[in-house]
Each structure stands twice: as structure tokens, then as C-alpha cells.
Protein backbone atom coordinates (compact mmCIF):
# COMPACT_ATOMS: atom_id res chain seq x y z
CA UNK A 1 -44.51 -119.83 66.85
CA UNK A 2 -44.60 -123.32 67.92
CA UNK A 3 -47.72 -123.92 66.08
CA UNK A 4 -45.89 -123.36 62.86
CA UNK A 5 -42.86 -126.23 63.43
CA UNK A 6 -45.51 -128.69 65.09
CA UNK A 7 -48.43 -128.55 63.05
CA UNK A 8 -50.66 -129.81 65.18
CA UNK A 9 -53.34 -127.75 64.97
CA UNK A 10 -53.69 -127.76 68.75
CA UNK A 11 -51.77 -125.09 70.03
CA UNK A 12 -53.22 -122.29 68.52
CA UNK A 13 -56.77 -123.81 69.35
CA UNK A 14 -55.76 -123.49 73.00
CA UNK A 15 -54.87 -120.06 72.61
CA UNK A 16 -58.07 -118.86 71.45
CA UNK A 17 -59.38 -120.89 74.43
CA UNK A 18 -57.21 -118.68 76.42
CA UNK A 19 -58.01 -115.51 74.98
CA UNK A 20 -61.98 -116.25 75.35
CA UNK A 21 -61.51 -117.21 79.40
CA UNK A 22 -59.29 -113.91 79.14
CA UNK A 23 -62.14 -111.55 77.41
CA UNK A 24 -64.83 -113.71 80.45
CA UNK A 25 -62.46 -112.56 83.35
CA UNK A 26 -62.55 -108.96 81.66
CA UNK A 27 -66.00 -108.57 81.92
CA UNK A 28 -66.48 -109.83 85.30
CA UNK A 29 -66.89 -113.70 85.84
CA UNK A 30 -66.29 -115.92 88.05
CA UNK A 31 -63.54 -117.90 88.25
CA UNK A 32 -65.12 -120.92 88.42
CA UNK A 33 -67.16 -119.99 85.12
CA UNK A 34 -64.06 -118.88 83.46
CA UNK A 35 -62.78 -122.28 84.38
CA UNK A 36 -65.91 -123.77 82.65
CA UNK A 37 -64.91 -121.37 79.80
CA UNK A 38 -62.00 -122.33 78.68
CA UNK A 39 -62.22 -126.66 79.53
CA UNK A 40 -65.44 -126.09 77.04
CA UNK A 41 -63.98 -123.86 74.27
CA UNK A 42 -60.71 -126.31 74.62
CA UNK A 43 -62.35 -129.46 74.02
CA UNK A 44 -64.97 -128.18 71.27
CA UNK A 45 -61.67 -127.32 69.68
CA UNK A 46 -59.59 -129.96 69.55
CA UNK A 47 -62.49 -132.33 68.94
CA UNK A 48 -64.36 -130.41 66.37
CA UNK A 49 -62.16 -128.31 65.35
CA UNK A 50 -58.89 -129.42 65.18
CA UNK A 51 -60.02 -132.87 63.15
CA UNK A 52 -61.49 -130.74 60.09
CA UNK A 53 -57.88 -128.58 59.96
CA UNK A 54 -55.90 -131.54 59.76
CA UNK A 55 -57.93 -133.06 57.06
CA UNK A 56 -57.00 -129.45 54.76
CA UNK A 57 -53.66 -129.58 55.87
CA UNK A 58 -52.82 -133.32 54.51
CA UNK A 59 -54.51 -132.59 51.26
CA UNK A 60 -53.44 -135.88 48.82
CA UNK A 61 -50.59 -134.96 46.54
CA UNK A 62 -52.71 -133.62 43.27
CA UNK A 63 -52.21 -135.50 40.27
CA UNK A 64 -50.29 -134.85 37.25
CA UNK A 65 -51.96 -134.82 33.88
CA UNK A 66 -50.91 -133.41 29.88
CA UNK A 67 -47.31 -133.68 29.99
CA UNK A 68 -46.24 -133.84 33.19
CA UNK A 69 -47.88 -137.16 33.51
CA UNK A 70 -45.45 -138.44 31.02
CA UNK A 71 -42.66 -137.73 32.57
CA UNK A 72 -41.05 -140.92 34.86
CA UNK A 73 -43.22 -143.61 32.28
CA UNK A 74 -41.58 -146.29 30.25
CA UNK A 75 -41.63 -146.22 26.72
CA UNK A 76 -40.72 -148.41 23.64
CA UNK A 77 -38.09 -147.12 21.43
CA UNK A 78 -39.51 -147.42 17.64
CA UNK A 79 -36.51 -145.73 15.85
CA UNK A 80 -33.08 -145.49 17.10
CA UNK A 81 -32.86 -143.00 19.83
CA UNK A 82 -29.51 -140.46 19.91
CA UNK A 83 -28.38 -137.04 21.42
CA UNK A 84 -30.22 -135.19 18.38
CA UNK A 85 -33.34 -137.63 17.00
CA UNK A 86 -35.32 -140.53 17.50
CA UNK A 87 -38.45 -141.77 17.73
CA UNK A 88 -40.83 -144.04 20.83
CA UNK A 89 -43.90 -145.28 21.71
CA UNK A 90 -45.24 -143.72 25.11
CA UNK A 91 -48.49 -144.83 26.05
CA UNK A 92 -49.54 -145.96 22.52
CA UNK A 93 -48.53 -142.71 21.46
CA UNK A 94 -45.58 -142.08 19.11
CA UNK A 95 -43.58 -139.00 20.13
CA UNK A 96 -40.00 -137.58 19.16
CA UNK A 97 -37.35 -138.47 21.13
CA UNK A 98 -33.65 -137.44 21.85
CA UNK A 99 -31.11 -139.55 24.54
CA UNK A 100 -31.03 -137.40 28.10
CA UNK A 101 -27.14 -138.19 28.10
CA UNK A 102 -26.02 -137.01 24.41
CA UNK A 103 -23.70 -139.33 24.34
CA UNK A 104 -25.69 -142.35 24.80
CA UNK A 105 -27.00 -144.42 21.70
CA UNK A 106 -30.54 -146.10 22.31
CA UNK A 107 -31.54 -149.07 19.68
CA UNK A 108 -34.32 -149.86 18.06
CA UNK A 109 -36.78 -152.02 20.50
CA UNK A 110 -35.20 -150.91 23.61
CA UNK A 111 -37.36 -149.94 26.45
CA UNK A 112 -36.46 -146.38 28.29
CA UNK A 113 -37.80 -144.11 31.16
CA UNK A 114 -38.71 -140.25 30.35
CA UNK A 115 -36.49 -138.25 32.03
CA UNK A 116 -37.94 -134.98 31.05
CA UNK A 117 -40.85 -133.11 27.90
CA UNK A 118 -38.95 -130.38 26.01
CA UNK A 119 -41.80 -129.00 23.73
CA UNK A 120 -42.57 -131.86 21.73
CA UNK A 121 -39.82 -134.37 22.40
CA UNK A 122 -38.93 -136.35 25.24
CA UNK A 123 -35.86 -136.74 26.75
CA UNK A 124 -35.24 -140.32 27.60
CA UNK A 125 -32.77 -143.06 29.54
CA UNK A 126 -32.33 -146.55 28.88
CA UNK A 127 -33.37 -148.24 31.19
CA UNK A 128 -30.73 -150.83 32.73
């Protein structure tokens, strides 16, 4: 259980060290051999181990692409942008726009941020 809040990657490698100096009492070692047992099986884990599971578990943050990639960009506001129409340049490419707040009024030549893609129109701020 304490594997899962820490992370680590090193508790649960001990336990299998544990359960393998467990199955070489079962059968009859020594205790000095089951000794040997689990210091080897412990550090082969943590130093062989434990290194290659950390590098899956802190995996980069993927990256965004179509769409998605759009959305927190600044664009260039080519037709007056309002609650219902409007029209900016994101990227070099022209793409329908409508304000986020519906209340707000966006000139011509103004420079926003895209807030959100809704089908084929952006949703965009002005950017203060």
C-alpha cells in the first residue's frame, strides 16, 4: 500500500526480495545463504531494476497536435470578433471566430488567446 502513495519503485522491489529469501528458507537453506539471497536480489533491484521503472513512470507529457494544439495560441483578429461571428488569423491560418465572453466586442487588428475549438470556430479572449 505504501508503494502506491510513494512511488518509489523501491518498496515493492524489496518485497519480492523478501518473498525469494522466504521461498530459500522453505526449501531448506541456510541462513547465511538466505542472507546472501535477499542483499543480492535487493540490490539487483533497486539498481537494475528500479532505474528502468522510474524512467516509464515519468513518461514526458505527450504532445498535443490537430486542434488541441490550437488551443492556448495567440491569434490576429482579421474581422471584428463578437459573441456570434468573426473572423482571425491563427498560425497563418484563417479560422471563424466568436468572443469566449458574449458580451465582449474584439476589433479588427487586435491580438487574442484561444480559449477553446467548437467544431470549426474558436472561441477567443482579448488579450490584455
Amino acid at each position: 500500500m505504501a508503494e502506491i502513495f510513494s512511488l518509489t519503485a523501491a518498496l515493492g522491489l524489496l518485497g519480492v526480495s523478501a518473498l525469494l529469501t522466504a521461498l530459500a528458507a522453505a526449501i531448506g537453506l541456510p541462513m547465511p545463504i538466505q542472507l546472501l539471497v535477499f542483499t543480492v536480489t535487493s540490490v539487483a533491484g533497486l539498481v537494475v531494476i528500479r532505474p528502468l521503472a522510474l524512467r516509464n513512470i515519468r513518461q514526458p507529457q505527450l504532445k498535443r497536435f490537430g486542434i488541441d494544439a490550437l488551443v492556448g495560441k495567440s491569434a490576429y483578429v482579421v474581422r471584428e470578433v463578437t459573441g456570434r461571428e468573426g473572423l482571425v488569423r491563427i498560425g497563418g491560418e484563417e479560422w471563424s471566430a466568436r468572443a469566449y465572453d458574449e458580451t465582449v466586442v474584439i476589433p479588427e487588428g487586435a491580438t487574442v488567446d484561444v480559449i477553446e475549438i467548437e467544431g470549426a470556430t474558436a472561441l477567443v479572449y482579448p488579450r490584455e
